[in-house]
N, C-alpha and C. Protein backbone atom coordinates (compact mmCIF):
# COMPACT_ATOMS: atom_id res chain seq x y z
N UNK A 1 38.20 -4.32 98.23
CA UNK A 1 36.99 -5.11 98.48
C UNK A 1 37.28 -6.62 98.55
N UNK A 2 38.15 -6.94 97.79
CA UNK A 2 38.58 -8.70 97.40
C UNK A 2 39.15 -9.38 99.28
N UNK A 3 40.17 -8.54 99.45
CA UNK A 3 40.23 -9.09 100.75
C UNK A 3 39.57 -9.11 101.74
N UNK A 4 38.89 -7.97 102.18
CA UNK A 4 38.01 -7.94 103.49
C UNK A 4 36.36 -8.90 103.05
N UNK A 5 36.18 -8.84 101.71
CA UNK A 5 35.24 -9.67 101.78
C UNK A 5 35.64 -11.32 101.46
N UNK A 6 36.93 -11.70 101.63
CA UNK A 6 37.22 -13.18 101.79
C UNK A 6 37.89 -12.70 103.61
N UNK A 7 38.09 -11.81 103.97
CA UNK A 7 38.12 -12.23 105.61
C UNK A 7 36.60 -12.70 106.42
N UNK A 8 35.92 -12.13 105.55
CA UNK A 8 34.66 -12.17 106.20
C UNK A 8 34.13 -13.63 106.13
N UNK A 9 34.44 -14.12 104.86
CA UNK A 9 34.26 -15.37 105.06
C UNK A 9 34.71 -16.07 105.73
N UNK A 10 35.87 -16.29 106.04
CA UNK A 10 37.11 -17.08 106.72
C UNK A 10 36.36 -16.74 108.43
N UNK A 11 35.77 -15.26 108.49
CA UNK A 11 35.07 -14.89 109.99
C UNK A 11 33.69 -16.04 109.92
N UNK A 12 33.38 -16.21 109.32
CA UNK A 12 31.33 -16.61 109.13
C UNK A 12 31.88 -18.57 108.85
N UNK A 13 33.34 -18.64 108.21
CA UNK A 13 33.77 -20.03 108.44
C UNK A 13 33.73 -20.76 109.85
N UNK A 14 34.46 -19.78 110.36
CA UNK A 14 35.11 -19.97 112.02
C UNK A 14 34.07 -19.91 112.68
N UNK A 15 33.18 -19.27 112.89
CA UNK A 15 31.59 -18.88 113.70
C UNK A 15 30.54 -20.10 113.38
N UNK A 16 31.06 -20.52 111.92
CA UNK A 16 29.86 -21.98 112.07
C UNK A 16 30.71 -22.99 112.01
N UNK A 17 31.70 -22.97 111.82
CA UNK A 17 32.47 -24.35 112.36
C UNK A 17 32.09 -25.62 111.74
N UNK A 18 31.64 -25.69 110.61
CA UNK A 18 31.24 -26.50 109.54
C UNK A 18 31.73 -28.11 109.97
N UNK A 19 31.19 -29.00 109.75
CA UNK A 19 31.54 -30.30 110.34
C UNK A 19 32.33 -31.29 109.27
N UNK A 20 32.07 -30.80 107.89
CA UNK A 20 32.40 -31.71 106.81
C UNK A 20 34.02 -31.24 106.40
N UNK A 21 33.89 -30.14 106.74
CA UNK A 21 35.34 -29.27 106.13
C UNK A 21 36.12 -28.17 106.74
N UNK A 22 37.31 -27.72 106.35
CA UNK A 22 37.73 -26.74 107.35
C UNK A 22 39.16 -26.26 106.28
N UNK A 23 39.46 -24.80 106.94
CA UNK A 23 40.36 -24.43 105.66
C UNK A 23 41.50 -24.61 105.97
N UNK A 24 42.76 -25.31 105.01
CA UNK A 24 43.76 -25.79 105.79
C UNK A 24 44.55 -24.46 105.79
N UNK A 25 45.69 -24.45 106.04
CA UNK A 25 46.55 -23.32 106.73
C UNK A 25 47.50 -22.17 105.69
N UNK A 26 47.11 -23.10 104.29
CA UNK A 26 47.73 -21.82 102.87
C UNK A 26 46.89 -20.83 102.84
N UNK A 27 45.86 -20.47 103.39
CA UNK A 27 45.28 -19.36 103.32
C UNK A 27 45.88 -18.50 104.45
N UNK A 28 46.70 -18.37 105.49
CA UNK A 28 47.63 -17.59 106.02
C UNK A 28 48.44 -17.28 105.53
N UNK A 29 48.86 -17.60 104.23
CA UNK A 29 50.24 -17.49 103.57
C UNK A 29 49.46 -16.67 102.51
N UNK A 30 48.51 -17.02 101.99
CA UNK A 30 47.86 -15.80 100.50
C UNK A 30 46.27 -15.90 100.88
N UNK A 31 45.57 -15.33 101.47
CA UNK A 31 44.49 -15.08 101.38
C UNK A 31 43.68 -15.14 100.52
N UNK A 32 44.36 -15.51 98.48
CA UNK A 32 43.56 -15.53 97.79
C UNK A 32 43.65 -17.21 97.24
N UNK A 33 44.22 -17.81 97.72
CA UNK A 33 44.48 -19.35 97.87
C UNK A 33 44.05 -19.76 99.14
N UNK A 34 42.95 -20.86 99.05
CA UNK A 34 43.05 -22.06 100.21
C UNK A 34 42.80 -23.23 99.75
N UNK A 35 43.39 -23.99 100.88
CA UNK A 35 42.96 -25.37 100.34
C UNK A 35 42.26 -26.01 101.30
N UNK A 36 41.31 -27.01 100.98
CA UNK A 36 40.36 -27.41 102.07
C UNK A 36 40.51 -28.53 101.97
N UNK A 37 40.10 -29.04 103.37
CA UNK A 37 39.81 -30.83 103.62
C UNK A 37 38.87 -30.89 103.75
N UNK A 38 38.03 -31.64 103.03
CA UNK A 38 36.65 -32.22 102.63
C UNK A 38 36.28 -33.69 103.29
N UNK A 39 36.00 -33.88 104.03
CA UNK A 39 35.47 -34.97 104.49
C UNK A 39 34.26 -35.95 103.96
N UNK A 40 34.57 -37.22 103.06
CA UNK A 40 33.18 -37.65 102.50
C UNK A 40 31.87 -37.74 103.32
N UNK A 41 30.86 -37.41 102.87
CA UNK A 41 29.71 -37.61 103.85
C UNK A 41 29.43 -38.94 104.22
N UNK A 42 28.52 -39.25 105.09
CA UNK A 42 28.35 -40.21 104.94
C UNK A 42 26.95 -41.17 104.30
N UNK A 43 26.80 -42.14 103.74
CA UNK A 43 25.97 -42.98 102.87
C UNK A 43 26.34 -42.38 101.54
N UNK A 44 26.90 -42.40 101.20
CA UNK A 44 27.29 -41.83 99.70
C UNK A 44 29.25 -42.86 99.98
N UNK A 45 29.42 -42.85 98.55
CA UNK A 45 30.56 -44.17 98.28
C UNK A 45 31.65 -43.12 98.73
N UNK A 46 31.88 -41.69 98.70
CA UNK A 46 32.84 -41.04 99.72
C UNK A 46 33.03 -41.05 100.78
N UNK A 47 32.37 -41.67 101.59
CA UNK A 47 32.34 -41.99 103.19
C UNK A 47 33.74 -42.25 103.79
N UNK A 48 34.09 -41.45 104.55
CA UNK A 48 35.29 -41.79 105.29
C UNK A 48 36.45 -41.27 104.41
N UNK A 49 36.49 -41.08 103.45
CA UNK A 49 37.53 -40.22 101.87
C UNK A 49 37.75 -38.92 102.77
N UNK A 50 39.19 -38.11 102.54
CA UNK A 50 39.33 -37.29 102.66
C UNK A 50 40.08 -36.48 101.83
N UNK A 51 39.21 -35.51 101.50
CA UNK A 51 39.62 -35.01 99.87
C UNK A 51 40.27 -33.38 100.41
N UNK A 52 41.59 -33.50 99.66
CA UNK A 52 41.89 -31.64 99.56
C UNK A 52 41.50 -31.23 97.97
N UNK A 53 41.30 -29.83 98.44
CA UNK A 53 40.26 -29.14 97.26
C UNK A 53 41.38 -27.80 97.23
N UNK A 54 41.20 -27.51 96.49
CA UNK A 54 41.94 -26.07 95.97
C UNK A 54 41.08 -24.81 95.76
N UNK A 55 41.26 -23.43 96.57
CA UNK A 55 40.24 -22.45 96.06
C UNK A 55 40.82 -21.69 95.69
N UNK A 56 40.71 -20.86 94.69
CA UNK A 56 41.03 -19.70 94.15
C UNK A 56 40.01 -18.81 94.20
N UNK A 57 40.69 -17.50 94.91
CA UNK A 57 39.63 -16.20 94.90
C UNK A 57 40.10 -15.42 93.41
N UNK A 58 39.52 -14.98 92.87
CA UNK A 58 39.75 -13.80 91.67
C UNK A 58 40.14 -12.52 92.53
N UNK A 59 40.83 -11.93 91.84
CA UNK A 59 41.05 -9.92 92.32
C UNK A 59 39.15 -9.68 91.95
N UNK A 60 38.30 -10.31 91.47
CA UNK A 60 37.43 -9.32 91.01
C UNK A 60 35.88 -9.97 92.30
N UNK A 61 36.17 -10.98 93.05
CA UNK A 61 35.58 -11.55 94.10
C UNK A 61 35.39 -10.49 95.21
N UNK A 62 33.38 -10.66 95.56
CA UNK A 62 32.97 -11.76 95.03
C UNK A 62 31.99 -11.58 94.32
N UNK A 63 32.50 -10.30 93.52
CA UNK A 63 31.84 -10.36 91.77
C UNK A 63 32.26 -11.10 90.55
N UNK A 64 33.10 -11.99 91.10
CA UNK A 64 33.43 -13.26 90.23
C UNK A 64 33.86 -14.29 91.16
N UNK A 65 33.30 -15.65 90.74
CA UNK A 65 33.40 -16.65 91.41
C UNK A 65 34.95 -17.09 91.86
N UNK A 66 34.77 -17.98 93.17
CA UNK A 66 36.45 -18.60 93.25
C UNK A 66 36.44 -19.57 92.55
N UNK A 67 37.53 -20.39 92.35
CA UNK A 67 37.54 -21.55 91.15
C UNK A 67 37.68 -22.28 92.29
N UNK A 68 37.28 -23.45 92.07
CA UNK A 68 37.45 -24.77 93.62
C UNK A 68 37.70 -25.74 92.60
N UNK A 69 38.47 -26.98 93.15
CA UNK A 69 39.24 -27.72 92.23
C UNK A 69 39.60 -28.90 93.49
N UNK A 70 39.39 -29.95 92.63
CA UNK A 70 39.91 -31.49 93.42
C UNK A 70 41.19 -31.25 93.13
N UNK A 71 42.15 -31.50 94.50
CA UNK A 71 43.04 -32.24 94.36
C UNK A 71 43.33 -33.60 94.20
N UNK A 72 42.71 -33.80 95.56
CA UNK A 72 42.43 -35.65 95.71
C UNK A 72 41.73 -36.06 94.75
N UNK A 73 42.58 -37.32 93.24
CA UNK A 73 41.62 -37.41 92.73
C UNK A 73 40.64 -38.49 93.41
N UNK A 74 39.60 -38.04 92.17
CA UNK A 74 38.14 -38.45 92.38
C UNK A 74 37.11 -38.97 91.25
N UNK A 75 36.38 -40.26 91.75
CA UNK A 75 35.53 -40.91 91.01
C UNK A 75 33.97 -40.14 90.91
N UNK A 76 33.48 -39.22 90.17
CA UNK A 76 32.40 -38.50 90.30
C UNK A 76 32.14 -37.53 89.06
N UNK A 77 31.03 -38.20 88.61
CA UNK A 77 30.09 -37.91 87.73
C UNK A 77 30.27 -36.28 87.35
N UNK A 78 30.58 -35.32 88.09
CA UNK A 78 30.25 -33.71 87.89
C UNK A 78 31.56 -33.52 88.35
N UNK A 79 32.46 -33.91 87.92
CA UNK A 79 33.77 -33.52 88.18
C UNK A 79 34.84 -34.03 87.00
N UNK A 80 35.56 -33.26 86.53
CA UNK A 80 36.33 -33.85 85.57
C UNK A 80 37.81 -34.79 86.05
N UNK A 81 38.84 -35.06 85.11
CA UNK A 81 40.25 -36.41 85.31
C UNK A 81 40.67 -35.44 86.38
N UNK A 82 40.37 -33.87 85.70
CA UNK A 82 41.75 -32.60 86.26
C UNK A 82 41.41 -32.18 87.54
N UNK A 83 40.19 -32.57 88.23
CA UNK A 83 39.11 -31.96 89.63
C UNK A 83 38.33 -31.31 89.19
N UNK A 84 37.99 -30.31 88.19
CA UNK A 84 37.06 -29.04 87.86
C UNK A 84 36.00 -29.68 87.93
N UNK A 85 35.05 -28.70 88.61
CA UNK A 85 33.48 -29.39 88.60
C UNK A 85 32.66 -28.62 87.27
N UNK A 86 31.47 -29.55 86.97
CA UNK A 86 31.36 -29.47 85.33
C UNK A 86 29.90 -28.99 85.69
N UNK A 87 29.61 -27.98 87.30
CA UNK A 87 28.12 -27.69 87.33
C UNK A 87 28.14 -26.25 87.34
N UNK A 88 27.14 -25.64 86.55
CA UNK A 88 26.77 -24.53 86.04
C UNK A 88 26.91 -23.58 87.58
N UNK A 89 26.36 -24.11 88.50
CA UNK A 89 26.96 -22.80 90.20
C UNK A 89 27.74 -22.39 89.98
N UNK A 90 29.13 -23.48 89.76
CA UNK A 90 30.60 -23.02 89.86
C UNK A 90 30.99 -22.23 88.71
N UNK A 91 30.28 -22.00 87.92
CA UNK A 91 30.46 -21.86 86.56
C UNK A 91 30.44 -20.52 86.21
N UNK A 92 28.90 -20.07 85.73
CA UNK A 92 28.40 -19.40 85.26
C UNK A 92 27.02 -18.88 85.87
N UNK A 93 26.52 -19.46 87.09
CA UNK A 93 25.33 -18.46 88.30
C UNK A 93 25.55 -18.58 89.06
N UNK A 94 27.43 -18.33 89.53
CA UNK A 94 27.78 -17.16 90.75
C UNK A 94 27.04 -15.94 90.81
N UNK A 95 26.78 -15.48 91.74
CA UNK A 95 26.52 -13.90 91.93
C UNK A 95 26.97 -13.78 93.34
N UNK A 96 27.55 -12.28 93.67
CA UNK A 96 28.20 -11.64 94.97
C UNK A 96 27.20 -12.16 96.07
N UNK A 97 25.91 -12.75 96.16
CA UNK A 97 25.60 -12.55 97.46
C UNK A 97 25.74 -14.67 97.92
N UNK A 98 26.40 -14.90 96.89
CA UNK A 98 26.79 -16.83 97.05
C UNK A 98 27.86 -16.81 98.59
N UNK A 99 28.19 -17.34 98.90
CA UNK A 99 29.17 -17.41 100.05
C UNK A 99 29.69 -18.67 99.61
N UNK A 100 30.86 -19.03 100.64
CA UNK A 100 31.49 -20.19 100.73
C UNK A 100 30.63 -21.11 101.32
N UNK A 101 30.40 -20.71 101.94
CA UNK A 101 29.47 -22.15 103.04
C UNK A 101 28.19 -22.35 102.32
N UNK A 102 27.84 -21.52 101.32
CA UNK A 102 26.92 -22.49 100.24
C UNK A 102 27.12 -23.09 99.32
N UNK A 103 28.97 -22.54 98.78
CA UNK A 103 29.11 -23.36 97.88
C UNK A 103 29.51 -24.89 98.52
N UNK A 104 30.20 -24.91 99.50
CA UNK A 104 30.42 -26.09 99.70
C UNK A 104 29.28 -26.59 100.41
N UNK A 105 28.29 -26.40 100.61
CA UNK A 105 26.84 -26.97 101.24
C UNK A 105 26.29 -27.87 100.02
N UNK A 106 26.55 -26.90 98.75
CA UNK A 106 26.40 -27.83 97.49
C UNK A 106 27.45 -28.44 97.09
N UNK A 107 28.64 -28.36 97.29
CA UNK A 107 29.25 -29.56 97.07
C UNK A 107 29.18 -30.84 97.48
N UNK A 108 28.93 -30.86 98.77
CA UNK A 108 28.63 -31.95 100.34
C UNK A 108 27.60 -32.22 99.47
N UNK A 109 26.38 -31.83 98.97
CA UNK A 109 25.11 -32.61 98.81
C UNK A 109 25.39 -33.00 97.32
N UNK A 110 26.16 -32.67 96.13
CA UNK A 110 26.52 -33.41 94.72
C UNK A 110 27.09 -34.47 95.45
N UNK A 111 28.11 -34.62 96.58
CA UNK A 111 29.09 -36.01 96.70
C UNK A 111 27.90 -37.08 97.20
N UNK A 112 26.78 -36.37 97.85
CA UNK A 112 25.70 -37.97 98.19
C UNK A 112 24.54 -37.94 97.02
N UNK A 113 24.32 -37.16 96.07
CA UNK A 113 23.37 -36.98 95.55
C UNK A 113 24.19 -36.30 93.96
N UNK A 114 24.91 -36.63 92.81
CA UNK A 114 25.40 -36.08 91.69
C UNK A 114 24.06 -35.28 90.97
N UNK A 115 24.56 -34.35 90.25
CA UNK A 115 23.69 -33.81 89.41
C UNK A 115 23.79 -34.54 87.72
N UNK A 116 22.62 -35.23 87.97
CA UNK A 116 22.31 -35.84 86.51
C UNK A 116 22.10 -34.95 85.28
N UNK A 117 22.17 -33.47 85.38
CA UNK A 117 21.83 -33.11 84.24
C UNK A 117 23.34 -32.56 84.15
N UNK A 118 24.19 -32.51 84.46
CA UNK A 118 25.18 -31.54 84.22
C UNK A 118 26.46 -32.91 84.36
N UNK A 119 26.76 -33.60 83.88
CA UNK A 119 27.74 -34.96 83.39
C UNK A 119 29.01 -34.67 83.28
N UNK A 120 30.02 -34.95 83.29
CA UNK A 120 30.77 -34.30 82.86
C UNK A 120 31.67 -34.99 81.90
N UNK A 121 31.12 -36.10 80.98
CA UNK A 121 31.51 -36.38 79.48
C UNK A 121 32.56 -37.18 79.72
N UNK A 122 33.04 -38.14 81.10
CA UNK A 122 33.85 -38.74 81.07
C UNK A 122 33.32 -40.30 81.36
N UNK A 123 34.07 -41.39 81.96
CA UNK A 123 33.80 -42.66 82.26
C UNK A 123 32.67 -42.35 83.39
N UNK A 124 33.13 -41.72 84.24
CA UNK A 124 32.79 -41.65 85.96
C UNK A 124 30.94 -41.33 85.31
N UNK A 125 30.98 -40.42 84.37
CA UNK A 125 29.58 -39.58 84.16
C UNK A 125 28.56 -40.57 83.23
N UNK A 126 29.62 -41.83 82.18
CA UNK A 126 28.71 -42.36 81.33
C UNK A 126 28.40 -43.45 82.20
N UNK A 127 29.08 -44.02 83.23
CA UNK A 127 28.86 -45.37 84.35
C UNK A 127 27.56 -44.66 85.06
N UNK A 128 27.48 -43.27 85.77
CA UNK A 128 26.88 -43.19 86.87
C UNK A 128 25.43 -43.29 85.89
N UNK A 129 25.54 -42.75 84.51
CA UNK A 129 24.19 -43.05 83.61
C UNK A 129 23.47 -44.16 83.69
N UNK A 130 24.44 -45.13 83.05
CA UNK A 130 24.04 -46.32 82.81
C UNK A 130 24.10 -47.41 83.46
N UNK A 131 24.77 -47.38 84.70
CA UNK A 131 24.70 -48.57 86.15
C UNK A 131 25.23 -47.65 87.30
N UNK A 132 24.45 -47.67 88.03
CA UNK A 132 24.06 -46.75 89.59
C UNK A 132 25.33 -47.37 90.33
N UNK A 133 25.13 -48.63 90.53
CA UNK A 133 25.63 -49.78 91.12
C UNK A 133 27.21 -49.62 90.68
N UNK A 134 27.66 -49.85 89.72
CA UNK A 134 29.27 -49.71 89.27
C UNK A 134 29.49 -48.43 89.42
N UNK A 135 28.88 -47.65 89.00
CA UNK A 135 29.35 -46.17 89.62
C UNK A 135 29.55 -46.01 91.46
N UNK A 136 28.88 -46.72 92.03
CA UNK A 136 28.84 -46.62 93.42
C UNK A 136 30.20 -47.40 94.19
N UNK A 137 30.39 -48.67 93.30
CA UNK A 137 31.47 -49.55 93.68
C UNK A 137 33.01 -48.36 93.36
N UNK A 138 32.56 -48.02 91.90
CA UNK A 138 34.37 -47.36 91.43
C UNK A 138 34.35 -46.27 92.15
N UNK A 139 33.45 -45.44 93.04
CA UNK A 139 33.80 -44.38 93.74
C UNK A 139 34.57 -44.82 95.29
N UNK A 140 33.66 -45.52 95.22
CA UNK A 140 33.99 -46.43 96.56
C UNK A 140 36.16 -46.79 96.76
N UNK A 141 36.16 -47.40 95.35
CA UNK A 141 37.29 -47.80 95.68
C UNK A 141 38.34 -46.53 95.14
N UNK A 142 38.09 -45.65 94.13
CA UNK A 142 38.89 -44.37 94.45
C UNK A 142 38.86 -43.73 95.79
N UNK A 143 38.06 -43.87 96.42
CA UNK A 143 38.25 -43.25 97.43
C UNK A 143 38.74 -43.61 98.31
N UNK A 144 39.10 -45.25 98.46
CA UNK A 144 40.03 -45.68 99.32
C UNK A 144 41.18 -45.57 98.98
N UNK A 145 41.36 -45.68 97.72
CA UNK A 145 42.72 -45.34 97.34
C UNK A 145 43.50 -44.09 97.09
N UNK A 146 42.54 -42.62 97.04
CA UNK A 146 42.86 -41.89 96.76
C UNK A 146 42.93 -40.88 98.50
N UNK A 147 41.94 -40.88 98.89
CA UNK A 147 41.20 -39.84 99.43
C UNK A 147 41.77 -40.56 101.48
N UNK A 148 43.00 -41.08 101.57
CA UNK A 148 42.82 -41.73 102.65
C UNK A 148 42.93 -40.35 103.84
């Protein structure tokens, strides 16, 4: 079940042709690894950033979630130093009928819009609290520096 239902995705990837992202080419080599290029959206301080992300499928997918993970680091509130995102989707309310192209539909919309209730207990999460503005500048400039 684990593979034909991550071909299917990789089929329903290719058919919508997603504009923000696309899967780079380690998923020909293991089907249960990919890594993606993430393109920052734009009006949000990722703009023009281009982030690789790491996915992991489980053997038990997709009755258990893939793990997705920054490579490129990143200045952002719901993401930890290591990449792991610190929001309950990725977490703990997966269920089999989630797809890829919604999880990253919600990823694309945390990078212009963070989730304020779910922080993730670092600098990036106590700045975006307490000044909008410096949080907007330090993403800004990780992302030139990181994400070229």
């Amino acid at each position: 079940m684990p593979i034909s239902a991550i071909r299917a995705e990789v089929r329903n990837i290719r058919e919508t042709n997603p504009n923000l992202w696309s899967i780079g080419q380690e998923f020909q080599q293991d089907e249960y690894r990919w890594l993606i290029l993430l393109i920052g959206p734009e009006n949000s301080p990722y703009e023009g950033g281009i982030f690789l992300l790491k996915l992991t499928f489980p053997e038990e997918y997709p009755h258990k979630r893939p793990i997705i993970q920054f490579i490129t680091p990143i200045y952002h509130p719901n993401v930890t130093g290591d990449g792991q995102l610190t929001l309950s989707l990725f977490r703990e309310f997966w269920n089999s009928s989630c797809s890829i192209l919604e999880l990253m539909d919600y990823l694309i919309e945390i990078l212009q819009e963070p989730n304020e209730f779910e922080l993730n207990g670092e600098d990036s999460g106590e700045v975006f609290q307490q000044d909008l503005a410096k949080y907007a500048k330090s993403a800004k400039i990780w992302t030139k520096k990181h994400a070229k």
